[in-house]
Protein backbone atom coordinates (compact mmCIF):
# COMPACT_ATOMS: atom_id res chain seq x y z
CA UNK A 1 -24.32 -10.54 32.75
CA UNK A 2 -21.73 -9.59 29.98
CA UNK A 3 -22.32 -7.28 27.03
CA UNK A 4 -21.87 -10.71 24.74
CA UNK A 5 -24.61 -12.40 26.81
CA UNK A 6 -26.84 -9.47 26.63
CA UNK A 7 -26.81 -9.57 23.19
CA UNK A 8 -27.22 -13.17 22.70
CA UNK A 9 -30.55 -13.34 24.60
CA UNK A 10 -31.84 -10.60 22.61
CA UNK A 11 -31.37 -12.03 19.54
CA UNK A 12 -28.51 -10.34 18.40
CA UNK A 13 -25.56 -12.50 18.15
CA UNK A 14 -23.62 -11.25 15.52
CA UNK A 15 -22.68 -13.88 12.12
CA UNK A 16 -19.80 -13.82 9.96
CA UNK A 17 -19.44 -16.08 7.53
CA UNK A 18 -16.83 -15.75 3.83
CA UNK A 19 -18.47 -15.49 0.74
CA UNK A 20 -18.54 -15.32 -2.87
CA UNK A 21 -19.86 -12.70 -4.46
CA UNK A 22 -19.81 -10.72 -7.53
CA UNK A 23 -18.97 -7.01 -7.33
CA UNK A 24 -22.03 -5.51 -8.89
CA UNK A 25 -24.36 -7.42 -5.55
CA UNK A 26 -22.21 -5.05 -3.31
CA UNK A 27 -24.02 -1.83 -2.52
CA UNK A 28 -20.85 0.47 -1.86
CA UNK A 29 -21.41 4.25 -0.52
CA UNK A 30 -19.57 6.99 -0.30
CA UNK A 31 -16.83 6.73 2.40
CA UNK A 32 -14.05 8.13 4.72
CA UNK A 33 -11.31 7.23 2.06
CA UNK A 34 -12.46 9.45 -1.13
CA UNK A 35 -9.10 9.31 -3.47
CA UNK A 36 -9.99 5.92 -4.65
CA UNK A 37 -9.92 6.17 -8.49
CA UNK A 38 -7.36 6.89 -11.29
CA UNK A 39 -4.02 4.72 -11.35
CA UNK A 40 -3.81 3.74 -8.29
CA UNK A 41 -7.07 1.66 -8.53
CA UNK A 42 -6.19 0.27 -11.95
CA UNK A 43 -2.53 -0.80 -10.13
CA UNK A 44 -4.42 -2.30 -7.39
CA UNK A 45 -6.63 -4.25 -9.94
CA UNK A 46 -3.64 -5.32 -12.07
CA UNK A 47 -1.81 -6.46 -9.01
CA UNK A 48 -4.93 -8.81 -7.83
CA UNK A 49 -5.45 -9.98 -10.67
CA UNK A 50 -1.53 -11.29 -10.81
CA UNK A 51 -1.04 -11.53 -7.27
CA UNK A 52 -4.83 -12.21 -6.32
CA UNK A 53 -6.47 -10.93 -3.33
CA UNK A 54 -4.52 -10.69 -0.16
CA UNK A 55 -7.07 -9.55 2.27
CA UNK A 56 -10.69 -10.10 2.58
CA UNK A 57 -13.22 -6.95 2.32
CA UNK A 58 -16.05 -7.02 4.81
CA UNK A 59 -19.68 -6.19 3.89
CA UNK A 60 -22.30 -5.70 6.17
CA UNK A 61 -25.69 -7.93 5.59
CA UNK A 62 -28.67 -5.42 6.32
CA UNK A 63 -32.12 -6.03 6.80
CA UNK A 64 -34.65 -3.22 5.39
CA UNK A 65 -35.29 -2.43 9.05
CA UNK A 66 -31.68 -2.56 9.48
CA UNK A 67 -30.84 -0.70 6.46
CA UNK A 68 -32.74 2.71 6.67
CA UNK A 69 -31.10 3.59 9.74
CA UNK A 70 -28.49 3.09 8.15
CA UNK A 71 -28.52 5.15 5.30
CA UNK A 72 -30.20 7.83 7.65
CA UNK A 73 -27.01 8.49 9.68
CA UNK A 74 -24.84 7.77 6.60
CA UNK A 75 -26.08 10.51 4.60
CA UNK A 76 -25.86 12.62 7.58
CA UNK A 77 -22.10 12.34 7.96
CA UNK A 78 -21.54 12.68 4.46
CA UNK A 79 -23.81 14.75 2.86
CA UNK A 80 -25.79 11.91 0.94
CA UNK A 81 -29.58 10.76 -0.44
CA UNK A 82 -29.66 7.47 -0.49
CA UNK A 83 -32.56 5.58 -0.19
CA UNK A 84 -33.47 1.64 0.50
CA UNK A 85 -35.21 2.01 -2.77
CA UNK A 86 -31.90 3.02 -4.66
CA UNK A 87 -29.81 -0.46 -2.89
CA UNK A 88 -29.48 -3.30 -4.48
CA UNK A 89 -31.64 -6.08 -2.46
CA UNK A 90 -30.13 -9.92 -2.09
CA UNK A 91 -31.53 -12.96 -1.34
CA UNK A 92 -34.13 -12.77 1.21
CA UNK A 93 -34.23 -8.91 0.47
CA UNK A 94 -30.83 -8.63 2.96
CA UNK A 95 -28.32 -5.80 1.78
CA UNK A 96 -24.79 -6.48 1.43
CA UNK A 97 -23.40 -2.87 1.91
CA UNK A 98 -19.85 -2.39 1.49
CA UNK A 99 -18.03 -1.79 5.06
CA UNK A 100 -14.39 -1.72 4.53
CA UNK A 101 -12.00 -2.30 1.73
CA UNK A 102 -13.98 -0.39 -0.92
CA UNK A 103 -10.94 -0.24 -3.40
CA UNK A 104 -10.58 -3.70 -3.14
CA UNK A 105 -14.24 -4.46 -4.24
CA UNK A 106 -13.72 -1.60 -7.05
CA UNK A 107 -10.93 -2.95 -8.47
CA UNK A 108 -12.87 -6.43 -8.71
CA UNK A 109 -15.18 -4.23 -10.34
CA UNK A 110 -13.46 -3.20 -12.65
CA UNK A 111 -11.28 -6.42 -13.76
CA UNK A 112 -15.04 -7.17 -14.27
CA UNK A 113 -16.05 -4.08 -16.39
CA UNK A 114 -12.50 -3.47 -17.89
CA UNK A 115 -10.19 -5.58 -17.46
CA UNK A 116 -6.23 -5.48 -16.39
CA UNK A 117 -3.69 -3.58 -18.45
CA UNK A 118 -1.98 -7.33 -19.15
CA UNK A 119 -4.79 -7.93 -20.94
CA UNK A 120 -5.76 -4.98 -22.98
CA UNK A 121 -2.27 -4.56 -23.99
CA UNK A 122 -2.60 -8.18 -25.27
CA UNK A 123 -5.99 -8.62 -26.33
CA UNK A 124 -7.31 -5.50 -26.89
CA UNK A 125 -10.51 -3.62 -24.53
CA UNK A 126 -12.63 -6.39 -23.67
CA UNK A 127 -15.73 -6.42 -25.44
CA UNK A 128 -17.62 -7.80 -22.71
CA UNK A 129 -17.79 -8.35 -19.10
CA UNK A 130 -15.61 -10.94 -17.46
CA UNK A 131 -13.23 -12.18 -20.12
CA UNK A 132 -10.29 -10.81 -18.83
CA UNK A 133 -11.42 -12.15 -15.35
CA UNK A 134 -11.94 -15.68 -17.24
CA UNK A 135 -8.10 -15.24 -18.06
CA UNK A 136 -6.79 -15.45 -14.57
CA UNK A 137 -8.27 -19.04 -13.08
CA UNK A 138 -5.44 -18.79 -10.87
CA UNK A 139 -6.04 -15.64 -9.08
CA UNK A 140 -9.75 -14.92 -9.90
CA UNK A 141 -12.60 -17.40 -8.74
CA UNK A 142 -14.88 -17.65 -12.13
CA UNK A 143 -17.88 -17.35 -9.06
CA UNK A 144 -16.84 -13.59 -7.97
CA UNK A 145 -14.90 -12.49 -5.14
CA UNK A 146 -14.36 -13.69 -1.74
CA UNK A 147 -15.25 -11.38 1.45
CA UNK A 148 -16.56 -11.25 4.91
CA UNK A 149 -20.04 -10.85 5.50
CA UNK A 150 -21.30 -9.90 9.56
CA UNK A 151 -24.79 -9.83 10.14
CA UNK A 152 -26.00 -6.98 12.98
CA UNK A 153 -23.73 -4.91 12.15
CA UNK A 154 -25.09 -1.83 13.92
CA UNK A 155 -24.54 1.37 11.34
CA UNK A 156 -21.99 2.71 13.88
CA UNK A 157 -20.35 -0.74 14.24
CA UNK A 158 -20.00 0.02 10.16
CA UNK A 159 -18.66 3.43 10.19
CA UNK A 160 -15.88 2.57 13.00
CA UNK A 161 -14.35 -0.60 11.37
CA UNK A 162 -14.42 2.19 8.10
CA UNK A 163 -12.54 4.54 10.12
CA UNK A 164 -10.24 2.21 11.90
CA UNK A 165 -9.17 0.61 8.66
CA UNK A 166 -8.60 3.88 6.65
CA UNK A 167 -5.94 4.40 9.19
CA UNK A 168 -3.15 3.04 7.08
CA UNK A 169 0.20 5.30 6.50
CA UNK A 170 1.85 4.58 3.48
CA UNK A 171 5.98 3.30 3.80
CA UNK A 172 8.33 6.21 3.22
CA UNK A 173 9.36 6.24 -0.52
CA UNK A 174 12.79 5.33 0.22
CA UNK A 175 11.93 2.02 2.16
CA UNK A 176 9.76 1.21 -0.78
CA UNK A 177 12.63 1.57 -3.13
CA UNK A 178 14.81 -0.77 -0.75
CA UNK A 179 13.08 -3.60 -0.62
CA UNK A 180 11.40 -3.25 -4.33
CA UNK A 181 15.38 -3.11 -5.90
CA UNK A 182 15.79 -6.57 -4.49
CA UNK A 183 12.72 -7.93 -5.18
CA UNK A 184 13.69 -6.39 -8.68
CA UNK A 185 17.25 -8.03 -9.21
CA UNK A 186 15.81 -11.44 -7.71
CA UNK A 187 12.91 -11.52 -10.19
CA UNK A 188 14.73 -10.17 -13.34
CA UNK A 189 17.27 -13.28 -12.61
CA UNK A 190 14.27 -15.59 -12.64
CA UNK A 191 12.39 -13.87 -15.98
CA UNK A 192 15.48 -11.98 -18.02
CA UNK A 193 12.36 -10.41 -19.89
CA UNK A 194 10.19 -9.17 -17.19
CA UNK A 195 9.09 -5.84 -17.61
CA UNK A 196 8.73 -2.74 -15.44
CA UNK A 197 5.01 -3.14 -15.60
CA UNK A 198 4.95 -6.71 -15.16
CA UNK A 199 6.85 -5.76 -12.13
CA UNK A 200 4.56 -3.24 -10.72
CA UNK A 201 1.36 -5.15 -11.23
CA UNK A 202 3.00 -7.47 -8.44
CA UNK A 203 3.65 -5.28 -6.32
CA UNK A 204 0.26 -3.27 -6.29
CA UNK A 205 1.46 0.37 -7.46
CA UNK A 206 1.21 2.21 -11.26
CA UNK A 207 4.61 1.45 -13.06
CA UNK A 208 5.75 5.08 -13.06
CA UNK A 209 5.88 4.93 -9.18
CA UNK A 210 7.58 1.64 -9.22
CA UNK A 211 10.15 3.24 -12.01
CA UNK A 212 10.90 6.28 -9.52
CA UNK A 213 11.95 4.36 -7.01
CA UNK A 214 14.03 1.78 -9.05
CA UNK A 215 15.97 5.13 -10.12
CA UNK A 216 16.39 6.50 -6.84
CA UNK A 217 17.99 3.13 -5.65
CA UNK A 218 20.74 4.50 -8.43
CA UNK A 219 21.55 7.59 -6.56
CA UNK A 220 24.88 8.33 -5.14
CA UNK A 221 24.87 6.43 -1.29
CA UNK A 222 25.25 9.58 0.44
CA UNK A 223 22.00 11.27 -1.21
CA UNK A 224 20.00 8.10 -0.18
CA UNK A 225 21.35 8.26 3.19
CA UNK A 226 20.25 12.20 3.43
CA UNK A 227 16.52 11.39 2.36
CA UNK A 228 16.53 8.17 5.09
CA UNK A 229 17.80 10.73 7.62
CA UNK A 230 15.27 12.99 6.83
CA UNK A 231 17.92 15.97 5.62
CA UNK A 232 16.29 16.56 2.54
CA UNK A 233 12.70 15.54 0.99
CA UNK A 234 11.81 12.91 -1.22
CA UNK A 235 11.11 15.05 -3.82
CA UNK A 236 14.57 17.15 -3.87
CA UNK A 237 15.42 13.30 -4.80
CA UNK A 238 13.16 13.14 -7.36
CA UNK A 239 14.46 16.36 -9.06
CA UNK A 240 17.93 14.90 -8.97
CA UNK A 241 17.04 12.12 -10.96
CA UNK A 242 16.24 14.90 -13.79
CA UNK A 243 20.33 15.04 -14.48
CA UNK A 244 20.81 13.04 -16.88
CA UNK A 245 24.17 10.68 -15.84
CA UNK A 246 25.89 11.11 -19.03
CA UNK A 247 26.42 14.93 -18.04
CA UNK A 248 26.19 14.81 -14.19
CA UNK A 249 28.55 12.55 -12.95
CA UNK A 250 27.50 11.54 -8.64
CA UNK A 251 29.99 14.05 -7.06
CA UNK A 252 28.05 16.81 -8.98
CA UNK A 253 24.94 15.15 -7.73
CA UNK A 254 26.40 15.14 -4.54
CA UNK A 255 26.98 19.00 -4.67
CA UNK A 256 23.58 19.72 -6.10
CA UNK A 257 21.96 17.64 -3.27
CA UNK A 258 23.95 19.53 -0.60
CA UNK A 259 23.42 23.09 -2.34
CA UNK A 260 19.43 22.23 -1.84
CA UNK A 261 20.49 20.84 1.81
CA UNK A 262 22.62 24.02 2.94
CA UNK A 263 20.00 26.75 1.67
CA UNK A 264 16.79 24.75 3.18
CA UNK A 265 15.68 25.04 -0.36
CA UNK A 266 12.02 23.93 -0.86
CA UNK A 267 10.88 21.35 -4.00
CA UNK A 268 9.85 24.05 -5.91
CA UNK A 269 12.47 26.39 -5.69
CA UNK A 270 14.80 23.08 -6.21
CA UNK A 271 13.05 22.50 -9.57
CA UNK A 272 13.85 25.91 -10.81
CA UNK A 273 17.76 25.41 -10.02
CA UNK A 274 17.54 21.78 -11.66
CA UNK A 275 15.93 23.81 -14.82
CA UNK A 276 18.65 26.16 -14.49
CA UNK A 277 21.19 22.83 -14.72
CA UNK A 278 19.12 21.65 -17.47
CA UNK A 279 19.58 25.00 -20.06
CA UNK A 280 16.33 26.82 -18.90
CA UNK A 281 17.97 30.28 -19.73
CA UNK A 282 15.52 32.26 -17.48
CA UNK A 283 16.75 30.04 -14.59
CA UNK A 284 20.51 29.50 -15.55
CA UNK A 285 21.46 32.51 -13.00
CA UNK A 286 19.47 31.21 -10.54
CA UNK A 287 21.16 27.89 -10.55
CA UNK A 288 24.63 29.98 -10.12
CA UNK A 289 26.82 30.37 -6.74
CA UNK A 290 24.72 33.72 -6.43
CA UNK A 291 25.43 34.50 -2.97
CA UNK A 292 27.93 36.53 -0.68
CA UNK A 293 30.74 34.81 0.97
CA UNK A 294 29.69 35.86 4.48
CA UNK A 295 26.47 34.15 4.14
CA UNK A 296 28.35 31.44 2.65
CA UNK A 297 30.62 30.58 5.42
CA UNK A 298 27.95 31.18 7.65
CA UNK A 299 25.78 28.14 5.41
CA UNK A 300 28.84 25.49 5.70
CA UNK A 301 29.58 26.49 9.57
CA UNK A 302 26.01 26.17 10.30
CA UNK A 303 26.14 22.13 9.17
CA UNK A 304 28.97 21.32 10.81
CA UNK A 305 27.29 22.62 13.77
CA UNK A 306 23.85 20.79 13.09
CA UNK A 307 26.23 17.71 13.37
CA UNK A 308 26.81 16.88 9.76
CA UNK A 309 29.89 13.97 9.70
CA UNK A 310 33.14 15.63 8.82
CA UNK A 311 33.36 13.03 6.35
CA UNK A 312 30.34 14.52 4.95
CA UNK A 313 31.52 17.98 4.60
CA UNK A 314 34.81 16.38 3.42
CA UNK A 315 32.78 15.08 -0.23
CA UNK A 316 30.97 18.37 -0.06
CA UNK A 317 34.48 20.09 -0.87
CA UNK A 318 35.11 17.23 -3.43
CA UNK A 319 31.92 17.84 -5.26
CA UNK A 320 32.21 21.48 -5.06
CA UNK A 321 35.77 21.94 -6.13
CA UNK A 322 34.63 19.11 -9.34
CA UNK A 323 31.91 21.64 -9.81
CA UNK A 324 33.75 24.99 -10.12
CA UNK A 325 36.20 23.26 -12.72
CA UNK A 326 33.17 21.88 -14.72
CA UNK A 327 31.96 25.62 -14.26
CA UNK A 328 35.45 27.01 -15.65
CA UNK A 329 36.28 24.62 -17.82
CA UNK A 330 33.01 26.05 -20.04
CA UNK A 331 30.99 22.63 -20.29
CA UNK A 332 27.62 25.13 -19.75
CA UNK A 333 27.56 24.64 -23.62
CA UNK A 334 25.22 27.56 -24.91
CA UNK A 335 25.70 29.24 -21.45
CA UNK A 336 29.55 29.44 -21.40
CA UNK A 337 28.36 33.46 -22.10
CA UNK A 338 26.94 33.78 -18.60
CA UNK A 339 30.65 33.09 -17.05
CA UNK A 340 31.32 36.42 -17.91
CA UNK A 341 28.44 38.05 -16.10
CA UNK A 342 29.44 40.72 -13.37
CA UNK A 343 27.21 38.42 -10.75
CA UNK A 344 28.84 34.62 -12.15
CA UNK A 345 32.51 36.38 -12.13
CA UNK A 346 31.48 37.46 -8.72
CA UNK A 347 30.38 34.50 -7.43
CA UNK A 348 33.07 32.16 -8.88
CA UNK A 349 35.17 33.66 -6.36
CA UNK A 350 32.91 33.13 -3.22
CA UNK A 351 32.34 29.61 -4.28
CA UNK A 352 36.22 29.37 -4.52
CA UNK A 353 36.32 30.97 -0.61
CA UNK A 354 33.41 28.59 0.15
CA UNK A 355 35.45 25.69 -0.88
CA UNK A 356 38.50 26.97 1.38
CA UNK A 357 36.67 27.40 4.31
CA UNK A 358 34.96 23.85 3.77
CA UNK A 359 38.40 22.70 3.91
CA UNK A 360 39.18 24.40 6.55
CA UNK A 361 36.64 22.89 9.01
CA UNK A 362 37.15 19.54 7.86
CA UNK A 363 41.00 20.02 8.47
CA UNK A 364 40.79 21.59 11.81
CA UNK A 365 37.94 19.68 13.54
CA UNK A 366 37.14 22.62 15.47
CA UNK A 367 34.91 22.20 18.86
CA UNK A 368 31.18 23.08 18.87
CA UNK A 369 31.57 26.43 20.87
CA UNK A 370 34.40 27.76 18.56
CA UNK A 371 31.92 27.24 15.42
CA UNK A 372 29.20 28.57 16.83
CA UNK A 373 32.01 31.79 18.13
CA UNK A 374 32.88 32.24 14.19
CA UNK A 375 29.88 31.99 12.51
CA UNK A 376 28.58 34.63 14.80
């Protein structure tokens, strides 16, 4: 006889049924997935209450008998006191206790208690409960929310479909910038006066997020293609879109994004340069061609060999011959004193023999073995 069979002569065949319930008859507990609140939960509620919900939650439906064991080996994984007497008891004193998708029930909850940002930009704070959910017929059933219920739902039965669900990986930024630029340009054609928030309540994320990677999609190609490689972290991306365009045109871009590429430079020590860019005056040295021209050569022989495109090192010499003229032509502003420091003087002429030997390598096309021979 089968597991399934076993369980149906018992008495324990297992129900589930959709509902519609309101988020306060959910009991919800603390679970795997504890980084539920802030914006994130408020984009998720504006997004469902534009959008509406997507996918179902599931709650388990508990008997008292049911529900104290329960609770037992809850609070043992996590720490917890909950009692049956602290639960909120349904029809037929059954417990509906939250299983999976918790953020979607709290971001019912709090459409309920709060309301979207749509509507308190609009209206104002909602005075009371609901009238922001009475806004959005369309998206929001006026009798709650809809969601799985499963009856015998044994308590590890619970914590399994809780781990299995909390599995999710987010999509790298840059694929999320991809596909939200069209979606972007396609729905700006439709509704000339769409906003960025409008936009980002669709798509589920807080609009500063959404505005990051509508930037990044303005980039120069060739940093895009280094963060979808995997050369350089989303975040030395996200300090390049600190240059303001008016004074960094995209071959100096370029250079800045290889300069953090060739020196393995982490976020943080790429912030200070970009600080250094921006007239920081503690960090304007730092954001120099400080280095010797051994270590130098070594830097640019050492991508070649990695197998960075020849073409590649080809715009590196571009942007860093533009970038020693906009250094000597004195457009630091305020900083045009530093040129004349002992260390800039210095290392204007190892950036100079950087740029030769960049165009040296892409000229030549040497093998493998004779790169690795020379920068030895």
């Amino acid at each position: 006889m089968t597991a399934a069979l076993k369980a149906a002569k018992a008495g324990a065949v297992r129900r589930i049924r959709t509902v519609t319930l309101m988020p306060g008859q959910i009991n919800l507990l603390v679970q795997v997935r504890d980084l539920i609140g802030g914006d994130d939960l408020q984009a998720l509620a504006d997004n469902i209450a534009s959008m509406g919900l997507l996918q179902l939650p599931g709650v388990a439906e508990l008997t008292l008998s049911q529900l104290r064991p329960f609770l037992k080996r809850h609070n043992a994984a996590w720490g917890q006191s909950y009692t049956a007497a602290s639960m909120t008891a349904g029809i037929d004193k059954l417990y509906l206790v939250g299983c999976f998708g918790h953020r979607r029930i709290l971001a019912h909850k709090l459409l309920w208690e709060s309301g979207c940002t749509d509507c308190n930009d609009e209206f104002g704070p909602q005075t009371e409960p609901g009238e922001c959910w009475a806004r959005h017929p369309e998206t929001l059933d006026p009798n709650g929310m809809e969601v799985r219920v499963t009856r015998n739902l044994s308590w590890v039965e619970a914590m399994l479909r809780q781990s299995a669900e909390n599995t999710y990986v987010p999509p790298p930024p840059e694929r999320e910038a991809k596909l939200w630029e069209q979606l972007w340009a396609d729905l700006k054609a439709a509704n000339s006066r769409l906003t960025i928030k409008q936009f980002a309540a669709k798509v589920g994320r807080p609009p500063a997020i959404v505005s990051e990677r509508l930037r990044f999609q303005r980039l120069p190609e060739e940093v895009r293609i280094f963060v979808e490689r995997g050369h350089i972290k989303w975040g030395i991306a996200v300090e390049l879109l600190r240059l303001p365009p008016a004074r960094f045109g995209p071959q100096q871009v370029i250079f800045w994004m290889q300069y953090a590429f060739s020196r393995r430079m982490t976020v943080k020590q790429f912030h200070k340069v970009i600080n250094g860019q921006l007239g920081n005056q503690e960090d304007v040295l730092d954001s120099m061609f400080v280095f010797d021209s051994d270590a130098t050569r070594r830097e640019v022989l050492d991508a070649a060999i990695r197998g960075i495109p020849l073409s590649t090192l080809a715009m590196e010499h571009r942007a860093l011959f533009d970038q020693l003229r906009a250094i000597e032509g004195g457009i630091l502003g305020d900083n045009a004193a530093a040129l004349h420091h002992p260390e800039v003087v210095a290392a204007l002429g190892t950036a100079k023999a950087a740029h030769a030997a960049i165009a040296r390598v892409s000229r030549s096309r040497p093998p493998r073995r004779r790169l690795s021979a020379a920068s030895a």
